[in-house]
C-alpha atoms as a PDB file:
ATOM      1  CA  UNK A   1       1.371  22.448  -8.500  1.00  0.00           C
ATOM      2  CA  UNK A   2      -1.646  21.244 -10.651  1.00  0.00           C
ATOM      3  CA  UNK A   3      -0.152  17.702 -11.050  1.00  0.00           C
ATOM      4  CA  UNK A   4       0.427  17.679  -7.563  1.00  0.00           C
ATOM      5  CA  UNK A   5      -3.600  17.627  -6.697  1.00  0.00           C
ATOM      6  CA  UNK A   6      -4.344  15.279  -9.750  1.00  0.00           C
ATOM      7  CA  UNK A   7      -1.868  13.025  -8.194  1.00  0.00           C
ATOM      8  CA  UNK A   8      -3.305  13.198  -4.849  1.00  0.00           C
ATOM      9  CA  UNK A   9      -6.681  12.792  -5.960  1.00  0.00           C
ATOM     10  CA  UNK A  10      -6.006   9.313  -7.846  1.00  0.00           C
ATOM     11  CA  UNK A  11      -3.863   8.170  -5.401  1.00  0.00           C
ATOM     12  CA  UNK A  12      -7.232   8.398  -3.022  1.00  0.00           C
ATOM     13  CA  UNK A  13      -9.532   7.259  -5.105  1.00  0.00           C
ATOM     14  CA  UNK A  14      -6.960   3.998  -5.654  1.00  0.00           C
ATOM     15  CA  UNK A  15      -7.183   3.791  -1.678  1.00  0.00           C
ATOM     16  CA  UNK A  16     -11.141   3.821  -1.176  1.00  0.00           C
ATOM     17  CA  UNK A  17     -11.798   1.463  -4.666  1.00  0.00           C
ATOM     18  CA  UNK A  18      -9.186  -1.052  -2.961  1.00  0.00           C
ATOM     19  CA  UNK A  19     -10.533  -0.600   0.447  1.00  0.00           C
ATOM     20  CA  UNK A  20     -14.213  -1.039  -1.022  1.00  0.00           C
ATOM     21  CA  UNK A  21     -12.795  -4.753  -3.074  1.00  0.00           C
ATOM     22  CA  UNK A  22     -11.420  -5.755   0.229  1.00  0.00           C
ATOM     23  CA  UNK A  23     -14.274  -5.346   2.713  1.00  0.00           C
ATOM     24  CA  UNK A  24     -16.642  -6.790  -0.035  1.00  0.00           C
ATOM     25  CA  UNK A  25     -14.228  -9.608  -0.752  1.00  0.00           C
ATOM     26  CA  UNK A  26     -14.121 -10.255   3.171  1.00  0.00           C
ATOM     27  CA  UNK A  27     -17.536  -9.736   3.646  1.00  0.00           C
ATOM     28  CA  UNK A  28     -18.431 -12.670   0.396  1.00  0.00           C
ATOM     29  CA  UNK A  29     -16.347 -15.002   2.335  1.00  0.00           C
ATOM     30  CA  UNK A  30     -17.642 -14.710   5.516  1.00  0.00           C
ATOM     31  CA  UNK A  31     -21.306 -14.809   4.267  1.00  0.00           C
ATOM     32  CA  UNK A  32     -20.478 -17.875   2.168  1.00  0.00           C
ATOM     33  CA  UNK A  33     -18.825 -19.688   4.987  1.00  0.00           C
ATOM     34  CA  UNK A  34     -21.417 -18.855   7.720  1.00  0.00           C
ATOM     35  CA  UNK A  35     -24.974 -18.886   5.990  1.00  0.00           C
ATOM     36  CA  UNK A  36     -27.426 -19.920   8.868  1.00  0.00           C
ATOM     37  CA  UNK A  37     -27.688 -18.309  11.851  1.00  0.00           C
ATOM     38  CA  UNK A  38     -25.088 -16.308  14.235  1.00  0.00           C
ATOM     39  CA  UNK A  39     -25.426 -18.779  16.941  1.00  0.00           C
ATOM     40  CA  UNK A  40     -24.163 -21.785  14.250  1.00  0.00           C
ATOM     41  CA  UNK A  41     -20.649 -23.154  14.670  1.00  0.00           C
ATOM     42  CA  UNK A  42     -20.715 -22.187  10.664  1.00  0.00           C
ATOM     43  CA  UNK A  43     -20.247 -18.344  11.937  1.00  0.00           C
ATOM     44  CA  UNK A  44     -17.574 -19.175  14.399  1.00  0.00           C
ATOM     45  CA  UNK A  45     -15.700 -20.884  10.622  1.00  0.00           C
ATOM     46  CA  UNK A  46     -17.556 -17.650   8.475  1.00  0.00           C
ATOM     47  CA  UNK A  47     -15.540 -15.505  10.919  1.00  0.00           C
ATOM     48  CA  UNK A  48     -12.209 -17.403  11.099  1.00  0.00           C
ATOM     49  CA  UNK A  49     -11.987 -17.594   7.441  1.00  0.00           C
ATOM     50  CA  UNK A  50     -13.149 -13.837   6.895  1.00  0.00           C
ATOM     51  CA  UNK A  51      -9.705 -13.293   9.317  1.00  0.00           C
ATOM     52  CA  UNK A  52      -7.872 -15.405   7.346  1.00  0.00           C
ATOM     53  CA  UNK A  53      -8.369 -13.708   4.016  1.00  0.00           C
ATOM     54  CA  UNK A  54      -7.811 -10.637   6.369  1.00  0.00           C
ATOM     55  CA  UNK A  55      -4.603 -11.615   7.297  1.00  0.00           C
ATOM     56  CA  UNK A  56      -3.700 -12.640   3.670  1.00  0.00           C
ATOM     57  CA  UNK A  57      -4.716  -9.389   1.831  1.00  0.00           C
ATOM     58  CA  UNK A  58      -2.377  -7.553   4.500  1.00  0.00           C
ATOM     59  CA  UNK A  59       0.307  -9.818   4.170  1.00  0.00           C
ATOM     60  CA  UNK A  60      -0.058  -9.429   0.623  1.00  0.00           C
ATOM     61  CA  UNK A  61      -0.094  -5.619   1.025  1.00  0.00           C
ATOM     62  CA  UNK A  62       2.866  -5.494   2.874  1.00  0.00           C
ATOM     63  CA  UNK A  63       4.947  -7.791   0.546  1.00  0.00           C
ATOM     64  CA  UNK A  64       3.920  -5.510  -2.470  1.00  0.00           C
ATOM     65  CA  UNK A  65       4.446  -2.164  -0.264  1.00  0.00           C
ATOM     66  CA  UNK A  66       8.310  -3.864   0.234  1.00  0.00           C
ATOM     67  CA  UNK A  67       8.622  -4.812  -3.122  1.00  0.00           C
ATOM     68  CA  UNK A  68       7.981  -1.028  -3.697  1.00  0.00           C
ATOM     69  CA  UNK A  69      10.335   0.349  -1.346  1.00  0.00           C
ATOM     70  CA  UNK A  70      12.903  -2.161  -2.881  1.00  0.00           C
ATOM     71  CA  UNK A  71      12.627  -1.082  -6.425  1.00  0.00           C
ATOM     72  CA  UNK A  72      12.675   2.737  -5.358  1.00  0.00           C
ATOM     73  CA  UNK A  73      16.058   2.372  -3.159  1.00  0.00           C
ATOM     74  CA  UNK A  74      17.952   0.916  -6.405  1.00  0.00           C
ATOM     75  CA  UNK A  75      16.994   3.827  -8.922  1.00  0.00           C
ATOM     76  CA  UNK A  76      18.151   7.167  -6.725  1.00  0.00           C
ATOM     77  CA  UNK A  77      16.786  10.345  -7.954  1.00  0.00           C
ATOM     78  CA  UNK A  78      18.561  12.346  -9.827  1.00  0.00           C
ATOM     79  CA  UNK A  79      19.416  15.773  -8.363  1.00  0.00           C
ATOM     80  CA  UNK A  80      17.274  18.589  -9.266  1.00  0.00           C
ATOM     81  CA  UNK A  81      20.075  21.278  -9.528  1.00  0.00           C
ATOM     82  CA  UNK A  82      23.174  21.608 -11.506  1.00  0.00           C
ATOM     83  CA  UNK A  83      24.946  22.951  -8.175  1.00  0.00           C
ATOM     84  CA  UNK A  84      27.198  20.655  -6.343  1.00  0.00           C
ATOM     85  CA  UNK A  85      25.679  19.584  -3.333  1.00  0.00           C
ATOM     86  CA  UNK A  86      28.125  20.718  -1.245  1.00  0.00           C
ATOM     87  CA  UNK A  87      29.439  24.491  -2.298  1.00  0.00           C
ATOM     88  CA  UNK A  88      32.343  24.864   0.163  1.00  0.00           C
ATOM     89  CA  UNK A  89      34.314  21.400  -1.260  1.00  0.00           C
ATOM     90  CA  UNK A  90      33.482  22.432  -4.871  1.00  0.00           C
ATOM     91  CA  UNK A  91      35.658  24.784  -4.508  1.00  0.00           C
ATOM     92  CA  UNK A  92      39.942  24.415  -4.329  1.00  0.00           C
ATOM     93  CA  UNK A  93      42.389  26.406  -3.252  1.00  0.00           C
ATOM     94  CA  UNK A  94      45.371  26.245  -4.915  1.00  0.00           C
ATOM     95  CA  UNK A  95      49.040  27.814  -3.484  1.00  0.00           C
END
């Protein structure tokens, strides 16, 4: 049950250091792209380039989370129990 928390608690603190590298990665590229001020066609690019990388970093998410899913669905787990998995047709009756 111990692992069980340790495993929870680096699998969140995976989720907030990637969701803190994405925001500041979006947030670079839109203050790169769109340096003067807000009213400055250079915001309207800032802000369609922040969506673009956006877009990317979800698309690359999703591929990966796929990927991930793929992988697991060819290796099945391997049953916990030496017990058939059904009792009743484990067991033969002979006449």
């Amino acid at each position: 049950m111990e692992a069980a928390g340790v495993g929870g608690a680096i699998l969140q603190m995976a989720q907030r250091i990637a969701a803190a590298v994405c925001l500041s990665a979006v947030l670079a590229v839109y203050l790169h792209a769109a340096p003067g001020p807000p009213e400055d066609s250079h915001s309207r690019a800032g802000h369609a380039l922040a969506s673009c990388v956006c877009a990317g970093l979800l698309a690359v998410a999703l591929a990966l989370s796929l990927l991930r899913r793929a992988a697991t669905r060819t290796h099945p787990s391997v049953p916990t129990s030496a017990e058939p998995a059904d009792p009743v047709s484990a067991v033969r009756v002979t006449s």
